[in-house]
Protein backbone atom coordinates (compact mmCIF):
# COMPACT_ATOMS: atom_id res chain seq x y z
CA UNK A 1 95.70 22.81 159.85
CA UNK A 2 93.42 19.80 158.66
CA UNK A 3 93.75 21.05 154.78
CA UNK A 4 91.93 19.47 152.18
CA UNK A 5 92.29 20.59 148.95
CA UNK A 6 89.29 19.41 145.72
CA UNK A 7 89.31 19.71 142.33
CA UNK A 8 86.57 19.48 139.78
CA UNK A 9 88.13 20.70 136.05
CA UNK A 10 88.09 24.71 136.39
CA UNK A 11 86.71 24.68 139.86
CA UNK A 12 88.49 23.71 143.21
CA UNK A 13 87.78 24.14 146.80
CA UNK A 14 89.72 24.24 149.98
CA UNK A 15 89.03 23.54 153.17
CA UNK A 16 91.15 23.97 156.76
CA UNK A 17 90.56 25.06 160.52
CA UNK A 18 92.61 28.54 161.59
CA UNK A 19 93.70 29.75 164.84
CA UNK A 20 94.38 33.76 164.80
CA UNK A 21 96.25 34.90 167.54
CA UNK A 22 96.54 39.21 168.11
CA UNK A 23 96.44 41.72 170.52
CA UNK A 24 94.76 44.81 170.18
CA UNK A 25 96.11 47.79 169.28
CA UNK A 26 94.21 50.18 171.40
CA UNK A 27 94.37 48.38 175.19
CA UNK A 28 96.73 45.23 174.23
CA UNK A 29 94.49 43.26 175.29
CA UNK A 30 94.70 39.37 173.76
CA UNK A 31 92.18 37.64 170.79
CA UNK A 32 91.92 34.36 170.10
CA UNK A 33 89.54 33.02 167.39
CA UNK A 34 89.44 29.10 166.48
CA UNK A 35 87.43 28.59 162.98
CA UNK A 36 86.92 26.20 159.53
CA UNK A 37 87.17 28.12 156.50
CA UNK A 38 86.12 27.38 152.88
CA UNK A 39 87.40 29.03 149.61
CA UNK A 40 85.96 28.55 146.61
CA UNK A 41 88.12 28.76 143.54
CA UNK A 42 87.65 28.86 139.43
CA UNK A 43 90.24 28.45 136.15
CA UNK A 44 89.71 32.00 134.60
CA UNK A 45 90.79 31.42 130.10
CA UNK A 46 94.18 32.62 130.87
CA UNK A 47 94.48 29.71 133.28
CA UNK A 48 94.99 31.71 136.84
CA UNK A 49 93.21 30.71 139.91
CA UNK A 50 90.77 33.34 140.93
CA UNK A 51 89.11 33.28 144.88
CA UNK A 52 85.56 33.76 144.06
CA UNK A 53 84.28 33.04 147.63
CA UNK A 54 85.30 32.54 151.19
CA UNK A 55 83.45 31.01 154.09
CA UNK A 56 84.38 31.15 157.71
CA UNK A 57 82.49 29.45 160.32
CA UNK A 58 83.40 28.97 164.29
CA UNK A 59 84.02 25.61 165.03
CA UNK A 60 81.27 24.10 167.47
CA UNK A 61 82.07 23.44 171.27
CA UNK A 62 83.67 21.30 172.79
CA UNK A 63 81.09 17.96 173.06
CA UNK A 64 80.46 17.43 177.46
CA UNK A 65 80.13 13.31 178.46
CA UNK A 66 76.32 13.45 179.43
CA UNK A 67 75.57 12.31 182.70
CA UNK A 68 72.60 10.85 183.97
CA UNK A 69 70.73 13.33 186.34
């Protein structure tokens, strides 16, 4: 979700926050991750896409009103 998509002549980037839902093979037990990731993309001369880099990153917590003490 929230995909944004750049491109700069042979280079491009996207950008978009994941949600992976599993359960684990050994005990079933549930995962949920939340995250941003980045991939990083060039033109190769025979004018394919190639990944050359991916960045994942969790996103930050949730922001709390402060209260005065």
């Amino acid at each position: 979700r929230d995909i944004d998509v750049h491109l700069n002549g042979d280079s491009a980037w996207a950008e978009f926050n994941w949600t992976f839902d599993a359960k684990l093979k050994s005990t079933g037990a549930p995962i949920h991750t939340e995250g941003r990731e980045t991939q990083i993309y060039q033109r190769d001369p025979m004018n394919r896409w190639r990944l050359h880099h991916v960045h994942y990153s969790g996103l930050p917590p949730a922001t709390q009103p402060r209260t005065a003490p």
